[in-house]
Protein backbone atom coordinates (compact mmCIF):
# COMPACT_ATOMS: atom_id res chain seq x y z
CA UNK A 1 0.00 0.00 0.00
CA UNK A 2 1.13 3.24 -0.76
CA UNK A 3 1.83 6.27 2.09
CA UNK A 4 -1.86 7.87 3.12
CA UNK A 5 -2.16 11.07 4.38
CA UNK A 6 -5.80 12.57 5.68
CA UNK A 7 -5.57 16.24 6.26
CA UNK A 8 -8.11 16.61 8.65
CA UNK A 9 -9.07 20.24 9.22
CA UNK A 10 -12.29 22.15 9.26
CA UNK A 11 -13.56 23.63 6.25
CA UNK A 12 -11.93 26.90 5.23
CA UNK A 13 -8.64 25.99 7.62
CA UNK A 14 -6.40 25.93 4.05
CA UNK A 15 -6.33 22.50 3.06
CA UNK A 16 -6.95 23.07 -0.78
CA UNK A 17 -4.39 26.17 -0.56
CA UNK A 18 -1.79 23.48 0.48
CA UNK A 19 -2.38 21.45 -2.12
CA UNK A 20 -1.96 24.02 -4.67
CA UNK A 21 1.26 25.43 -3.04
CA UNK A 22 2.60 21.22 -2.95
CA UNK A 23 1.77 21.58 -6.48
CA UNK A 24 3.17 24.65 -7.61
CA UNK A 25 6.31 24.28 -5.46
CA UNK A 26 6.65 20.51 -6.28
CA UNK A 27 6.26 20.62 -9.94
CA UNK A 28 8.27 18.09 -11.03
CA UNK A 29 5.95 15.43 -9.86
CA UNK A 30 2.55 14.15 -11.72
CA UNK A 31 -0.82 14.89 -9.93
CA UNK A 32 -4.06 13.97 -9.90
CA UNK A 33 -6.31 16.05 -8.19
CA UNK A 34 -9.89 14.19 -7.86
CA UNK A 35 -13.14 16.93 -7.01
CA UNK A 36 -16.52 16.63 -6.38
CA UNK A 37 -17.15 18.65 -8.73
CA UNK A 38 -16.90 20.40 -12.86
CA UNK A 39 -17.48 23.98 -11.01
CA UNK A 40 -14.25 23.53 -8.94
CA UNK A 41 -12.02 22.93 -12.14
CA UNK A 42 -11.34 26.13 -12.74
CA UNK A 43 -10.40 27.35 -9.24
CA UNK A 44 -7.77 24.74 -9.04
CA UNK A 45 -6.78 25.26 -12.83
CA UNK A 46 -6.48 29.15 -11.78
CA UNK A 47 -4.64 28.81 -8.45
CA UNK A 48 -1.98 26.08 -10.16
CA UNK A 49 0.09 28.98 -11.78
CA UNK A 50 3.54 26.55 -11.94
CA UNK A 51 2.35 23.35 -13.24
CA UNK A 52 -0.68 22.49 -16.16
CA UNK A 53 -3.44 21.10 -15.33
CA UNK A 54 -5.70 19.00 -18.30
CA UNK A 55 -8.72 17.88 -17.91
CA UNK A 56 -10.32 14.69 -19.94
CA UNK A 57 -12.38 15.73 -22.63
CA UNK A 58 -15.38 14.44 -24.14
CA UNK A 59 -15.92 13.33 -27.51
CA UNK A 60 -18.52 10.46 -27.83
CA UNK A 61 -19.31 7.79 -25.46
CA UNK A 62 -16.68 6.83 -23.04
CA UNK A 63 -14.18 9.61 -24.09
CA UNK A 64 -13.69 10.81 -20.95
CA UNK A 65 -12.40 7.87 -19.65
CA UNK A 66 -10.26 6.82 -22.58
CA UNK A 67 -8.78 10.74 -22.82
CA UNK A 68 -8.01 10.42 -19.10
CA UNK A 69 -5.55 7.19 -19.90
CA UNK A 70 -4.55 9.26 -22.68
CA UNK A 71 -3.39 11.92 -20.55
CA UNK A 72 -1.96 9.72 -17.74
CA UNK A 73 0.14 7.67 -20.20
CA UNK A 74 1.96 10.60 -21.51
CA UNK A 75 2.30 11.73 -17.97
CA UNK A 76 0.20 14.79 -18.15
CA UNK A 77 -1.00 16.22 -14.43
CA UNK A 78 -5.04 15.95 -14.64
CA UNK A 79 -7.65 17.04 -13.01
CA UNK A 80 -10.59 15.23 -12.87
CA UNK A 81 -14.15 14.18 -11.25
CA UNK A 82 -14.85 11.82 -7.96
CA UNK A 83 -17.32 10.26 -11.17
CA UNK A 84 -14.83 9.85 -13.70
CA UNK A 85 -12.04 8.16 -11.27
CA UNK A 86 -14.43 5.65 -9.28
CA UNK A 87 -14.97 4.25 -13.07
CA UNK A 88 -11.56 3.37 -13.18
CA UNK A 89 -11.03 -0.47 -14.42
CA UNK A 90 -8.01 -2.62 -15.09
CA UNK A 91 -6.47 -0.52 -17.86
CA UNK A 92 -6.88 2.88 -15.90
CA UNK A 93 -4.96 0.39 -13.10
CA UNK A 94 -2.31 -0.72 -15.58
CA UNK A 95 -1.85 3.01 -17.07
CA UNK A 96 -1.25 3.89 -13.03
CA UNK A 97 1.29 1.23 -11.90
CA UNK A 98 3.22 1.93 -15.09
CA UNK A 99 3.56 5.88 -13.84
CA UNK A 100 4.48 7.69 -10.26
CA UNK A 101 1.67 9.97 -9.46
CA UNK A 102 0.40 11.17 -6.40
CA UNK A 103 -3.41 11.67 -6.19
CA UNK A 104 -5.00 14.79 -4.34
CA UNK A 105 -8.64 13.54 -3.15
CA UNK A 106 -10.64 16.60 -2.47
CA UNK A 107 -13.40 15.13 -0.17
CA UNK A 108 -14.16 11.61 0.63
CA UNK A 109 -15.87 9.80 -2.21
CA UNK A 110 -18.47 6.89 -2.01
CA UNK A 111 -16.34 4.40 -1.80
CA UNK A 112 -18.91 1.94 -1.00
CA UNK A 113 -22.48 1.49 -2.44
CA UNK A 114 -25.25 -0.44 -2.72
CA UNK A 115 -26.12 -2.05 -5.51
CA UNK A 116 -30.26 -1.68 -5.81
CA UNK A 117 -30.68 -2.83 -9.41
CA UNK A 118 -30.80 -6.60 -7.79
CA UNK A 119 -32.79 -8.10 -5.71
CA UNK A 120 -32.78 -11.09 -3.22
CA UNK A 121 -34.32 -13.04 -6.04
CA UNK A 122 -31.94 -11.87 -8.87
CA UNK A 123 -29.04 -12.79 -6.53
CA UNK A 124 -30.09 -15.96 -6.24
CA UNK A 125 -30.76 -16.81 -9.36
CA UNK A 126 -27.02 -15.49 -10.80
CA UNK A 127 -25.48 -17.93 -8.11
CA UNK A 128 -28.48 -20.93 -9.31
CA UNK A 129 -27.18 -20.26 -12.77
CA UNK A 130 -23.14 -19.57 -11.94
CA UNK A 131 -23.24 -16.21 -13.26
CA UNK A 132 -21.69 -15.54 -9.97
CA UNK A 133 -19.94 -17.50 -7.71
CA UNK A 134 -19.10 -16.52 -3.73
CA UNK A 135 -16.55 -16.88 -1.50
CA UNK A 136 -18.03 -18.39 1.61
CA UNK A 137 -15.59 -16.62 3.87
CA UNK A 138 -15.61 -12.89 2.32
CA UNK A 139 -19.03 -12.76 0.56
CA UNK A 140 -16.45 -11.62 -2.15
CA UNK A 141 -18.69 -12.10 -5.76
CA UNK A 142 -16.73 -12.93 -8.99
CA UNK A 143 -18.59 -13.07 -12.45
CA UNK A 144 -18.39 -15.80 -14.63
CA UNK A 145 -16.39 -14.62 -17.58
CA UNK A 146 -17.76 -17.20 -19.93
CA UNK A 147 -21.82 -15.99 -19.22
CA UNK A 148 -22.75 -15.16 -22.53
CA UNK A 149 -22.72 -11.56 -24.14
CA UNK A 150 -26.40 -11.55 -24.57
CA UNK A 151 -27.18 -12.08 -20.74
CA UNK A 152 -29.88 -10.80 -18.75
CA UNK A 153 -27.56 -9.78 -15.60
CA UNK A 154 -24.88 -7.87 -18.59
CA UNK A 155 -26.05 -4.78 -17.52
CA UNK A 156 -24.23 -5.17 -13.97
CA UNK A 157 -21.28 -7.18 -15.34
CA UNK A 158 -18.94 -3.92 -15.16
CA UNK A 159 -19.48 -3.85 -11.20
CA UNK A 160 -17.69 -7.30 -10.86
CA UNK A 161 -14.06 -5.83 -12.45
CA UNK A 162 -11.68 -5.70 -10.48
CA UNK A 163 -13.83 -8.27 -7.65
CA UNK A 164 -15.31 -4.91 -6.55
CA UNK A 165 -18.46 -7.03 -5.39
CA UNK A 166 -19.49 -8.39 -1.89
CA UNK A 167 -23.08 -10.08 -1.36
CA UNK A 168 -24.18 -8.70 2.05
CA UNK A 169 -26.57 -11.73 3.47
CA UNK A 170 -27.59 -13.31 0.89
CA UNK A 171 -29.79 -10.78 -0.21
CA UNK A 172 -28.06 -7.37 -0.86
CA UNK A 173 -25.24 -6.55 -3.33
CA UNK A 174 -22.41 -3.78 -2.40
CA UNK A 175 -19.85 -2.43 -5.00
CA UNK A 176 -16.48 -1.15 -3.24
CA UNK A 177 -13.74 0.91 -5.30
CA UNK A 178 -11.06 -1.60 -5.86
CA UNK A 179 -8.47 -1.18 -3.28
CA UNK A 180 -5.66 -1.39 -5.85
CA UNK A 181 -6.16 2.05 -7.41
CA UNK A 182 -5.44 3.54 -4.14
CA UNK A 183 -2.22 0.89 -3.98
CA UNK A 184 -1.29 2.42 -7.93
CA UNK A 185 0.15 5.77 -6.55
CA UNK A 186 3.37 7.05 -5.09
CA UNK A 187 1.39 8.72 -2.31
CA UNK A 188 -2.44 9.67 -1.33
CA UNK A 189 -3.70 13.14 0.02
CA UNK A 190 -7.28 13.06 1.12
CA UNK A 191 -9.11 16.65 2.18
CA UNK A 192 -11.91 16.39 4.60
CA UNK A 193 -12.92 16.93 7.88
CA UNK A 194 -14.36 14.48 10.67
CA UNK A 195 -12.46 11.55 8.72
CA UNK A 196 -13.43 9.15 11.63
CA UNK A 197 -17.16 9.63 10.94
CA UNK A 198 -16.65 8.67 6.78
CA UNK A 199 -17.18 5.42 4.70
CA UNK A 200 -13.69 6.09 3.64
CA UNK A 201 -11.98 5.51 7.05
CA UNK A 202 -14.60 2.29 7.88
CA UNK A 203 -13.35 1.16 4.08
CA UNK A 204 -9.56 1.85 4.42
CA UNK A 205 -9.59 -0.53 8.14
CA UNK A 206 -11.56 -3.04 6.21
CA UNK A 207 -8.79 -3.34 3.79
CA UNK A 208 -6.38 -3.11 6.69
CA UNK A 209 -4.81 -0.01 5.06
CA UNK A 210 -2.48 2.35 6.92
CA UNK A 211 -2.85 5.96 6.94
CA UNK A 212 -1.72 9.13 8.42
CA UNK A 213 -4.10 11.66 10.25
CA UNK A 214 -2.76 15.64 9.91
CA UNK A 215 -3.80 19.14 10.25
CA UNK A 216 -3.14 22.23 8.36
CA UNK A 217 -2.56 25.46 10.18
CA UNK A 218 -0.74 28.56 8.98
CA UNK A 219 -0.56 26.90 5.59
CA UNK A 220 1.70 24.40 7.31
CA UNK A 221 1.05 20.20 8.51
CA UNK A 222 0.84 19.86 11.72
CA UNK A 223 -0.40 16.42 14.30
CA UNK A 224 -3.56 15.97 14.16
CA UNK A 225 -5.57 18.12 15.81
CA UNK A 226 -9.22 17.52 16.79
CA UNK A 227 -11.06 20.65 15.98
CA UNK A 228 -14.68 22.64 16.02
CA UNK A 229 -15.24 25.24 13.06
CA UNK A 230 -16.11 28.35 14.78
CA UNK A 231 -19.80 28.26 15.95
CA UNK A 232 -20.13 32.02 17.28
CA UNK A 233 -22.35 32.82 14.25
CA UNK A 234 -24.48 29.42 14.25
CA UNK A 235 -28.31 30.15 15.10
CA UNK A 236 -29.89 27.16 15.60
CA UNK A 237 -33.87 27.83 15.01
CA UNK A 238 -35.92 26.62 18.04
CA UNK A 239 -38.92 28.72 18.83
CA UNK A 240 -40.95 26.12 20.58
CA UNK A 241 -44.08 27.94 20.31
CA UNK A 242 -44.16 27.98 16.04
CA UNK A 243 -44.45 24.23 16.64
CA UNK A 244 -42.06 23.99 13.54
CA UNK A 245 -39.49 21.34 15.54
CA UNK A 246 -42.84 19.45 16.24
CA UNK A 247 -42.82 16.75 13.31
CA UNK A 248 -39.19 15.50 14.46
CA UNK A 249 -39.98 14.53 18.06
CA UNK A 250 -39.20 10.83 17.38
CA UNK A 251 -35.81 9.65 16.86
CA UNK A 252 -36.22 7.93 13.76
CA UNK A 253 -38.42 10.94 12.36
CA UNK A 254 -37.84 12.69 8.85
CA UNK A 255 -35.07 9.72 7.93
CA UNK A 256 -34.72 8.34 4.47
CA UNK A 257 -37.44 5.47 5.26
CA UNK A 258 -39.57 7.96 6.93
CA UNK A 259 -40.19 10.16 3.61
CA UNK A 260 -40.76 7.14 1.65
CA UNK A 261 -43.34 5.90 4.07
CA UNK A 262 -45.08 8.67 4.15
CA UNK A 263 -45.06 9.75 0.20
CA UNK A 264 -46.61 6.26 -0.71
CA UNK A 265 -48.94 6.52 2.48
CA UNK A 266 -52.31 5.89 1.89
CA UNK A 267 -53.04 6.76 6.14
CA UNK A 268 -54.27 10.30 6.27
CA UNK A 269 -52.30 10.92 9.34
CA UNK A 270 -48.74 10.20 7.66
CA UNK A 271 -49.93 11.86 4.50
CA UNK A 272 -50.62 15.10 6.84
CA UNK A 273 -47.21 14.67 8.16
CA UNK A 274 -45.48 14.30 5.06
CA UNK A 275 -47.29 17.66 3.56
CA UNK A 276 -46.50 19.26 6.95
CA UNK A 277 -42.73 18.99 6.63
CA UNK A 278 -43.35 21.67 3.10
CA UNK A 279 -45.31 23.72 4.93
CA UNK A 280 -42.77 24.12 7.64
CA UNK A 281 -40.22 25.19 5.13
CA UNK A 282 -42.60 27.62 3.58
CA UNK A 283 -43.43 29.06 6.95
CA UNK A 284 -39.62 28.92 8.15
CA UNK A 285 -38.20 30.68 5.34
CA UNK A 286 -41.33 33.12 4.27
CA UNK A 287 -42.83 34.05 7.51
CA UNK A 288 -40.32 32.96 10.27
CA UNK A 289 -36.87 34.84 9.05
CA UNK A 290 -38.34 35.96 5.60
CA UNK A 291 -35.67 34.71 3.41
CA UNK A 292 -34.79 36.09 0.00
CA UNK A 293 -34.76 33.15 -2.74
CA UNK A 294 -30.99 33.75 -3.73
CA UNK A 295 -30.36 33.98 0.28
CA UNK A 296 -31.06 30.54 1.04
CA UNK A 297 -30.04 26.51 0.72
CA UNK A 298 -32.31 23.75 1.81
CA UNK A 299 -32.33 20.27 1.11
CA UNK A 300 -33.85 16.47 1.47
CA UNK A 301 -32.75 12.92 0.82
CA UNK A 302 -32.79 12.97 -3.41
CA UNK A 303 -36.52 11.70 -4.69
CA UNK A 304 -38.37 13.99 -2.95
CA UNK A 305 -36.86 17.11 -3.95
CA UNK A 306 -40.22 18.13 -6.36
CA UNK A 307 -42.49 17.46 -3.57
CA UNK A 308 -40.82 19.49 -0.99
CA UNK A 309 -40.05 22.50 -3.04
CA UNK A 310 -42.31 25.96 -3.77
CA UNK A 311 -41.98 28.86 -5.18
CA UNK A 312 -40.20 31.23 -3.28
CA UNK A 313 -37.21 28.74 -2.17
CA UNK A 314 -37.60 25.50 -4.64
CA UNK A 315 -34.14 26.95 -6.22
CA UNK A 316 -32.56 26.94 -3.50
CA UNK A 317 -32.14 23.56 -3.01
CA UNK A 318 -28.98 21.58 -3.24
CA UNK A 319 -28.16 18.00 -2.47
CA UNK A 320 -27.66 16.84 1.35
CA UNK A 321 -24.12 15.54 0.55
CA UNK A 322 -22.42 18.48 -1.36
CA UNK A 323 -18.96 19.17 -0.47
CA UNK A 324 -15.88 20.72 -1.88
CA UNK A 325 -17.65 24.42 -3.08
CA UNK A 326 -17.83 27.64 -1.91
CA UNK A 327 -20.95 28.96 -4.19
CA UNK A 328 -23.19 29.18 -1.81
CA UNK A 329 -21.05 30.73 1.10
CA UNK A 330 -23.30 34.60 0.85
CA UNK A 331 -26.62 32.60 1.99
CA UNK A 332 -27.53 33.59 5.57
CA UNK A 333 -30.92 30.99 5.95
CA UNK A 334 -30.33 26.97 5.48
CA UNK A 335 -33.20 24.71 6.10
CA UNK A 336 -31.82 20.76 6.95
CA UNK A 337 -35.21 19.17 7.38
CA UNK A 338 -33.50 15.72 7.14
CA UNK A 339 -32.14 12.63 9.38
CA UNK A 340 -29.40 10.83 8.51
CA UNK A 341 -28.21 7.59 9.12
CA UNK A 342 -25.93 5.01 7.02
CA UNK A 343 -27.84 2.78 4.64
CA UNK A 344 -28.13 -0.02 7.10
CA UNK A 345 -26.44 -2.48 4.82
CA UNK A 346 -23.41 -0.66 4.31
CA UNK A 347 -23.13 -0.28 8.24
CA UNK A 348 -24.11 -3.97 8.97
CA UNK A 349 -21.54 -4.96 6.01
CA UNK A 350 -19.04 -3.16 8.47
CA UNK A 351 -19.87 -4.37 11.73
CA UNK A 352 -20.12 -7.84 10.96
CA UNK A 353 -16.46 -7.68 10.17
CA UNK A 354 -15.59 -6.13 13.64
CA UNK A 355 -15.62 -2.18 12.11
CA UNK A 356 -17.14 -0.20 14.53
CA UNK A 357 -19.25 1.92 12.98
CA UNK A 358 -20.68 6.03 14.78
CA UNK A 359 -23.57 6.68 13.50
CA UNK A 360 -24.27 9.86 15.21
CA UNK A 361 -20.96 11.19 14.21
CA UNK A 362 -21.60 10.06 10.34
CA UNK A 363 -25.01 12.20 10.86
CA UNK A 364 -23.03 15.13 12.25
CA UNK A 365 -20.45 15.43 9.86
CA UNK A 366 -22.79 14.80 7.24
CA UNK A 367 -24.78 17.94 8.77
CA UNK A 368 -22.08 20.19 9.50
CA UNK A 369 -20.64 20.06 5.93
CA UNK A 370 -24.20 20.81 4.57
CA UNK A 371 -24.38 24.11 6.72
CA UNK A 372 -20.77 25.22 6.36
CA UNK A 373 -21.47 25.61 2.13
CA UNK A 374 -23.60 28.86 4.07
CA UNK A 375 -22.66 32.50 4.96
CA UNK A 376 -21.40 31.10 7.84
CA UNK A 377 -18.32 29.38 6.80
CA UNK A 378 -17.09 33.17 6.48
CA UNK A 379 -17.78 33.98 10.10
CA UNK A 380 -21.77 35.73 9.00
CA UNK A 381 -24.63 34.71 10.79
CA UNK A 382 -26.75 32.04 9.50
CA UNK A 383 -29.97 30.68 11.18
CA UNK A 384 -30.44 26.74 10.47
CA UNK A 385 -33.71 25.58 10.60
CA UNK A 386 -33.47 21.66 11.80
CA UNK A 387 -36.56 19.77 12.82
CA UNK A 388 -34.93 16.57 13.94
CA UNK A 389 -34.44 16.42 17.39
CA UNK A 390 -31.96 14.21 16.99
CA UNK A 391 -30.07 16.32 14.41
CA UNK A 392 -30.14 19.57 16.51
CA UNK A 393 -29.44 17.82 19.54
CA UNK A 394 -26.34 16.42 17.81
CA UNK A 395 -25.90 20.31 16.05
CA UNK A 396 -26.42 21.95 19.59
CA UNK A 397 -23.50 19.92 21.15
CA UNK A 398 -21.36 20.32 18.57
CA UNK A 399 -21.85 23.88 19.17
CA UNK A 400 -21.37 23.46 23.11
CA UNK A 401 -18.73 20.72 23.01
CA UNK A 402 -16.93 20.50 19.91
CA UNK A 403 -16.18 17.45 17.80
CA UNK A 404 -18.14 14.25 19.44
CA UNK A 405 -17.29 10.99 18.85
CA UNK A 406 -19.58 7.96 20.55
CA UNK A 407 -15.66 6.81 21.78
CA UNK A 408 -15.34 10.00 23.62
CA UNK A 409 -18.35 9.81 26.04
């Protein structure tokens, strides 16, 4: 395995700045620097005055990817997409070993997922038919080269490079990035914050996978420092008597399964609750702190965006995981009517090979990075509307306490 550093700082501390100065003051190695996002291409392209950056172009289906081996064969510092490098396969992995880069990850990615184009049923079936076969001890799945072109099940085949596939009990199927495109490089930098709360760290002590935990301060490394982005300017809204914190009482309350329960609902009472959650909003951001459209960011899980959104703040939504970008950073109002918790499958894929697993700091983090894309990453008030009482509890002592970990208490 190659040498992993996490630069663990809070958003804004300079962690992207560092990278460009390594970059411009270290420009006779290769980079390349992996981003959420197409909007933050420019910014790095800008800021990289010593070195070139390219980016992978796109010319007809799968250019991308065959213009990013392009560029990496002739040695060529890229930047690129979290989207275009998890589809990495064998040849992007062949293109790597034969070069000496160093990869810049700006953000965590999704390193795990779960498959949800297959069911129990289909599952069985691929192992009934040996399109699949699995290991008994690590659930690990490995296609059947010889199933014919013409398959049903082709349309997942491209998961199974690389033996990217576990089945999770028989009944669930989870793609993980293959391991070895981390192993490809002369040395990993990762940029995040709350790296003990991520998929990322879970995935990296499945694979047994050492890393190094820093901080940046003064443009500088320094040992890893637990820290709290400043809080001075966080309002948290809670006027018990608008009744608006009302709906997320109970703890399980406005989570993923919640909203699908109740948009499919045929009780009256969850139907009520599930058109009560948009008029909260409305009356939060019209009535309660009277919120200018482009003064605002709100969001829920993805699928129920259309149903949650009016006029007067549907384009201000954005989704629940963004990261990496500073475009919204002059809205003052944020509404995070949401409740997170890991897809239990991904978690229980963890625990039951001894990872332990914090859900309420994945929830926090997840939280905290959603508000700090607000006015008040640069120290401006901002009032958060939460309705989860487990959420704002969870926001409120981060605000008291600092960073909290379920190991620390």
């Amino acid at each position: 395995m190659c040498k992993i550093t996490v630069i663990d700082s809070p958003c804004g501390a300079g962690k992207t700045q560092k990278m460009i100065e390594m970059m411009n003051t270290n420009n006779n190695n290769h980079y390349i620097y992996v981003t959420p996002f197409l909007s933050e291409f420019k910014r790095i392209k800008l800021h990289c005055s010593n070195i070139a950056l390219y980016e992978p172009k796109n010319n007809g289906e799968g250019a991308k990817s065959k213009d990013l081996k392009r560029l990496l064969k002739k040695g060529f510092n890229v930047v690129t997409t979290h989207a275009l490098f998890k589809a990495g396969d064998r040849s992007l992995i062949e293109t790597l070993e034969a070069q000496n880069y160093i990869l810049i990850l700006d953000e965590v990615m999704d390193v795990v997922e779960v498959l949800d184009e297959l069911c129990a049923r289909d599952i069985k079936m691929m192992v009934d038919n040996r399109v699949i076969t699995i290991d008994n001890g690590t659930k690990q799945a490995v296609w059947d080269e010889s199933y014919p072109s013409n398959g049903i099940f082709n349309s997942v085949k491209h998961y199974f490079k690389n033996n990217s596939v576990f089945i999770y009990n028989n009944s669930a199927m989870l793609w993980t990035f293959p391991i070895r495109l981390f192993e490809c490089f002369q040395h990993v930098y990762i940029c995040t914050y709350m790296f003990d709360a991520q998929i990322q760290k879970y995935y990296y002590d499945l694979h047994k996978a050492d890393y190094e935990l820093v901080s940046v301060h003064n443009n500088e490394f320094i040992p890893y420092k637990k820290e709290t982005m400043n809080t001075d300017n966080l309002i948290i809204y809670d006027d018990v008597k608008s009744g608006l914190n009302d709906i997320g009482e109970n703890k399980y309350a406005l989570s993923k399964s919640w909203y699908k329960t109740r948009k499919y609902s045929t009780k009256q009472e969850e139907i009520d609750e599930y058109n009560q959650i948009r008029a909260n909003l409305t009356n939060f951001f019209t009535n309660k702190v009277k919120a200018k459209s482009d003064d605002l960011i709100w969001t829920v899980f993805k699928g129920f965006e259309d149903d949650m959104g009016r006029n007067g703040y549907k384009k201000g939504f954005i989704p629940s995981n963004l990261r990496g970008t500073n475009e919204y950073i002059n809205r003052h109002y944020v509404a995070y009517p949401i409740n997170k918790f890991l897809n239990p499958t991904i978690s229980n894929f963890f625990k039951d090979r001894g990872i332990e697993v914090d859900e309420n700091a994945y929830a926090l983090s997840e939280m905290v990075q959603f508000i700090w894309r607000a006015a008040i990453r640069i120290n401006r008030d901002t009032i958060v509307y939460v309705p989860s009482k487990r959420m704002r509890t969870l926001l409120n002592l981060y605000k008291k306490y600092g960073i909290i970990y379920s190991k620390d208490i």
